[in-house]
N, C-alpha and C. Protein backbone atom coordinates (compact mmCIF):
# COMPACT_ATOMS: atom_id res chain seq x y z
N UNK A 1 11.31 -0.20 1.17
CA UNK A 1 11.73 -0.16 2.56
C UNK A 1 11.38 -1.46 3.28
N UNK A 2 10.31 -2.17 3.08
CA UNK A 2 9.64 -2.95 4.03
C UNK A 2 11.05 -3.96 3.21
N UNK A 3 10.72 -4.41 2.01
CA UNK A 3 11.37 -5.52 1.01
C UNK A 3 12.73 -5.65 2.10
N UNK A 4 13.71 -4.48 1.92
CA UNK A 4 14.76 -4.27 2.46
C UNK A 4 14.95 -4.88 4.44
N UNK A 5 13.59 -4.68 4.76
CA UNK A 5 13.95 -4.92 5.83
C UNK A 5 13.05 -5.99 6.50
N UNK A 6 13.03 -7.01 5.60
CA UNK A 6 11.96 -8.34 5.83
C UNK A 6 12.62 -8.88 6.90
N UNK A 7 13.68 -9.41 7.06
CA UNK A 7 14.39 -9.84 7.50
C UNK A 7 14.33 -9.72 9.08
N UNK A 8 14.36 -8.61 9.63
CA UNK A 8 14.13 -7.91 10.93
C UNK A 8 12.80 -7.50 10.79
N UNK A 9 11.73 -7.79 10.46
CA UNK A 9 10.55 -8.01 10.66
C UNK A 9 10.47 -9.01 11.04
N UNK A 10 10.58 -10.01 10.05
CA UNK A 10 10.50 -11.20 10.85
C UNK A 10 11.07 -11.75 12.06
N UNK A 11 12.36 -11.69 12.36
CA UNK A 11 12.89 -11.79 13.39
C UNK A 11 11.76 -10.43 14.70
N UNK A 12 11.51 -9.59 14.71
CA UNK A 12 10.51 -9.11 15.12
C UNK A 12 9.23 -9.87 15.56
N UNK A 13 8.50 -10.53 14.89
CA UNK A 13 7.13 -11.06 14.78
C UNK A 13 7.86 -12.51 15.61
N UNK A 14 8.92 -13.26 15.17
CA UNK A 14 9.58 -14.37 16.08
C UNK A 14 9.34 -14.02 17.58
N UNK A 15 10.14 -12.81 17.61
CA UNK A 15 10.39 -12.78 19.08
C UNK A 15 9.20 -12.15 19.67
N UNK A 16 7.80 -11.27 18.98
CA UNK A 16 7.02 -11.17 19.94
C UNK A 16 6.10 -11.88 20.08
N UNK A 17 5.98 -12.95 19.08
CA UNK A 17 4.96 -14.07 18.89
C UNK A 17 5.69 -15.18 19.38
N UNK A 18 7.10 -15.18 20.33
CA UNK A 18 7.64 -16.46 20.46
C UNK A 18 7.74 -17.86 20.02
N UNK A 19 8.27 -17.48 18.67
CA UNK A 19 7.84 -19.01 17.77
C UNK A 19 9.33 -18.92 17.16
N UNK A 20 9.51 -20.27 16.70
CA UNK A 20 11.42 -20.03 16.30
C UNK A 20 11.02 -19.80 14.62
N UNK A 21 11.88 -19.10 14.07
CA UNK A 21 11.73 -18.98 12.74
C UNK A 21 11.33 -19.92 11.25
N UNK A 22 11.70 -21.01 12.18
CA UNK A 22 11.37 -22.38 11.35
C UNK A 22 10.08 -22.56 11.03
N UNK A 23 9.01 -22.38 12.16
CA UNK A 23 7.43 -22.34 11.87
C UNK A 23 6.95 -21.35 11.38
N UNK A 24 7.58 -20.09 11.41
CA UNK A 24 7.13 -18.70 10.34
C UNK A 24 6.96 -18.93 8.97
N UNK A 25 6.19 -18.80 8.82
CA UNK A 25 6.07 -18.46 6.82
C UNK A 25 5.27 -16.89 6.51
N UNK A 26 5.17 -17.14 5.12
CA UNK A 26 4.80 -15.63 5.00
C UNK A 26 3.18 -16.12 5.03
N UNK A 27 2.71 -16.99 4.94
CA UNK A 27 1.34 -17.53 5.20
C UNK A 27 0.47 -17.91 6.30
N UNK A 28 2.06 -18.57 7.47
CA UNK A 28 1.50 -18.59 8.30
C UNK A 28 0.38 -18.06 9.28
N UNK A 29 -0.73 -18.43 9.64
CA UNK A 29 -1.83 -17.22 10.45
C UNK A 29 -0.85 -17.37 11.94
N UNK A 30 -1.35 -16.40 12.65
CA UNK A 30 -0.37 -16.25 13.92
C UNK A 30 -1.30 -16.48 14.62
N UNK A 31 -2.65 -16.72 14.93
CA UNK A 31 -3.55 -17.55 15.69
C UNK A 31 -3.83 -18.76 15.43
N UNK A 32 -4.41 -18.94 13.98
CA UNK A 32 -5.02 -20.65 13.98
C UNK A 32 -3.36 -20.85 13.88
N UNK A 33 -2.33 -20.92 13.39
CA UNK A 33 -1.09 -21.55 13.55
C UNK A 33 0.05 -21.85 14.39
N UNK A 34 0.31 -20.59 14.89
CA UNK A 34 0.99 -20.42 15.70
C UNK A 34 0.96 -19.76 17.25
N UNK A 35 -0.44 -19.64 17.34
CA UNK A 35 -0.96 -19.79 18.68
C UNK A 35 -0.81 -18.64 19.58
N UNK A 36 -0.74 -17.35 18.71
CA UNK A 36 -0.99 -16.16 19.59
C UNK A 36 -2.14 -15.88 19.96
N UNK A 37 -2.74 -14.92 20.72
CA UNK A 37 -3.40 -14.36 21.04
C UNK A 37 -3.71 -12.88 20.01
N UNK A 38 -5.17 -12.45 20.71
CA UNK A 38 -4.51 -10.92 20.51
C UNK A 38 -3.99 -10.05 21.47
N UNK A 39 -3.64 -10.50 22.62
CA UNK A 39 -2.52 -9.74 23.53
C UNK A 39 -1.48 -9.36 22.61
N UNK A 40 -0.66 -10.61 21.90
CA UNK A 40 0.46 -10.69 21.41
C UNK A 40 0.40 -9.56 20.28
N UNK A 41 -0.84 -9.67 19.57
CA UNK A 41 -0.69 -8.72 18.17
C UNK A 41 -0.71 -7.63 18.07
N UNK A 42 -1.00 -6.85 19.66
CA UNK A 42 -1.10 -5.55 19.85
C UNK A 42 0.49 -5.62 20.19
N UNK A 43 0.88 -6.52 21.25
CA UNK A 43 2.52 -6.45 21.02
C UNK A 43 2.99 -6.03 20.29
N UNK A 44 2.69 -7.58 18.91
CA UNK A 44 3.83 -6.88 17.97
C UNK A 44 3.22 -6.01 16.98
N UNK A 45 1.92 -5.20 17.14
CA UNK A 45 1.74 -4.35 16.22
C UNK A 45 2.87 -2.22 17.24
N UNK A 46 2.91 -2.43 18.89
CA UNK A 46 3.27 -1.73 19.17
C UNK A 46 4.73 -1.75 18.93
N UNK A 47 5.39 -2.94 18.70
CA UNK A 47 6.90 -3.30 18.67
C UNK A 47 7.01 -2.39 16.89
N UNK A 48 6.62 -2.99 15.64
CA UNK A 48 6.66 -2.78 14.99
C UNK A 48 6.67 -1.33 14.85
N UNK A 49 5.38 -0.25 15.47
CA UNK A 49 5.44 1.14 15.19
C UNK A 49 6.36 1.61 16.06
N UNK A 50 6.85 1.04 17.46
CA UNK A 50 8.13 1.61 17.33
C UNK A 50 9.61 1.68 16.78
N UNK A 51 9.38 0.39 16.33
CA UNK A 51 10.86 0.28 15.49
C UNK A 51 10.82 0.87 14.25
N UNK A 52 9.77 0.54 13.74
CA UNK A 52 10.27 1.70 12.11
C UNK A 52 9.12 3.13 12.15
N UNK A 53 9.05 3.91 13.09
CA UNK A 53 8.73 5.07 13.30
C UNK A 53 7.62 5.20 12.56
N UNK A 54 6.63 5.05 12.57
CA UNK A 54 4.78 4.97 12.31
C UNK A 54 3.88 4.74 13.22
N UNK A 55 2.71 5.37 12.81
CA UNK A 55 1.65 5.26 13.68
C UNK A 55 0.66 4.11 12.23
N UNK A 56 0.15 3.19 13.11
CA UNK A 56 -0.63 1.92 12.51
C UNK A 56 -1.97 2.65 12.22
N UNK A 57 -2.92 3.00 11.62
CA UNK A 57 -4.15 2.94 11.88
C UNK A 57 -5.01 2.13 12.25
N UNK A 58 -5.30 1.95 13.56
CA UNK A 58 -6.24 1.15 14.10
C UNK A 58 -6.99 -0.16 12.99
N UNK A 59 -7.82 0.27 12.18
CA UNK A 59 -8.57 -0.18 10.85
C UNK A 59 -7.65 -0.95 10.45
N UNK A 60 -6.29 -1.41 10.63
CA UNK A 60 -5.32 -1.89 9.92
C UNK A 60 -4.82 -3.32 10.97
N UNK A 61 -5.83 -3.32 11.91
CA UNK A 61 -5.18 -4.76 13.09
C UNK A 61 -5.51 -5.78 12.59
N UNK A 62 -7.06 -5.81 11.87
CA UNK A 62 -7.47 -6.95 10.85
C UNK A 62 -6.55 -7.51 10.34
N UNK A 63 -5.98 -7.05 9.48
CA UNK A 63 -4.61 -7.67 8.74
C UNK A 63 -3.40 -8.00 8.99
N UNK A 64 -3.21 -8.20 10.53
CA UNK A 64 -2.34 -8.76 10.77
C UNK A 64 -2.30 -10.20 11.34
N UNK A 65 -2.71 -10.85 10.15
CA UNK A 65 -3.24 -12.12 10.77
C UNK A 65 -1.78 -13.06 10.04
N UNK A 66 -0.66 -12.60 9.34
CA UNK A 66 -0.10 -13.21 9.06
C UNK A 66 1.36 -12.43 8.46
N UNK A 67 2.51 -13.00 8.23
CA UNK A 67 3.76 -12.11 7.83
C UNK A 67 3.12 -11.04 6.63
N UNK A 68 2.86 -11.90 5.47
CA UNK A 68 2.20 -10.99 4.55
C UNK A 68 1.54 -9.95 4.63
N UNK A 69 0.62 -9.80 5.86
CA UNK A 69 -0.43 -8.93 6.19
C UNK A 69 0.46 -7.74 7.19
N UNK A 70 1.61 -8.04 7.68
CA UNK A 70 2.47 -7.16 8.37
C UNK A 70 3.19 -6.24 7.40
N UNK A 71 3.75 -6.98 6.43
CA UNK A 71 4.32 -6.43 5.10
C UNK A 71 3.46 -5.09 4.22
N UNK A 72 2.59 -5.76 4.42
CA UNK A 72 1.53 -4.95 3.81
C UNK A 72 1.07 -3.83 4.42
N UNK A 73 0.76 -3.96 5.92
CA UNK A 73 0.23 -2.86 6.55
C UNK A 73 1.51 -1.84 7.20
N UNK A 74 2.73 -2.53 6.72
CA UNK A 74 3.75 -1.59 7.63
C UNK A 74 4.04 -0.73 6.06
N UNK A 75 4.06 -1.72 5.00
CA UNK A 75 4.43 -1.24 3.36
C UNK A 75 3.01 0.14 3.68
N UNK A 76 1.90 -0.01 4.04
CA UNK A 76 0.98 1.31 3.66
C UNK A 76 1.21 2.49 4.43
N UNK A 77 2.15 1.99 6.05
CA UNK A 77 1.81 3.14 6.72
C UNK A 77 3.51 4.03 6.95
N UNK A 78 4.36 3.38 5.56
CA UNK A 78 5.27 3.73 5.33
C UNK A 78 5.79 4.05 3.85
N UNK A 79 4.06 4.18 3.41
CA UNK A 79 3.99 4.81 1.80
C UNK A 79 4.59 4.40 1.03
N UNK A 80 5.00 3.06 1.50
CA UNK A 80 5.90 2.31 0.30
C UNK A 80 6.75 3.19 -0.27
């Protein structure tokens, strides 16, 4: 599911981290790199559980320090 829908994740994490897609990587950190906050990551951690219908577990904000780590925590709380 996640694989399938990388695409609009990312475009997701673009628009709530306001960065153009060009500076995204799947490595990128979204603080030391690209200069969010954690205002922003509760953003896009609330954007995310509403668009693909999940609840995040709290324990799971750690890891969103980068695309990979979104992949991952949306891949667990959507049972892969």
């Amino acid at each position: 599911m996640v694989a399938e829908r990388a695409g609009e994740i990312r475009s997701i994490v673009c628009r709530v981290l306001e960065v153009d897609d060009g500076r995204l990587s799947d490595t990128a950190l979204f603080i030391e790199d690209l200069g969010a906050d954690s205002m922003k990551l509760l953003e896009l951690l609330a954007n995310l559980e509403i668009e693909f219908d999940v609840e995040v577990d709290e324990s799971e904000f750690d890891r969103l320090v980068d695309l990979n780590g979104v992949y991952d925590v949306l891949g667990a709380a959507l049972g892969r």
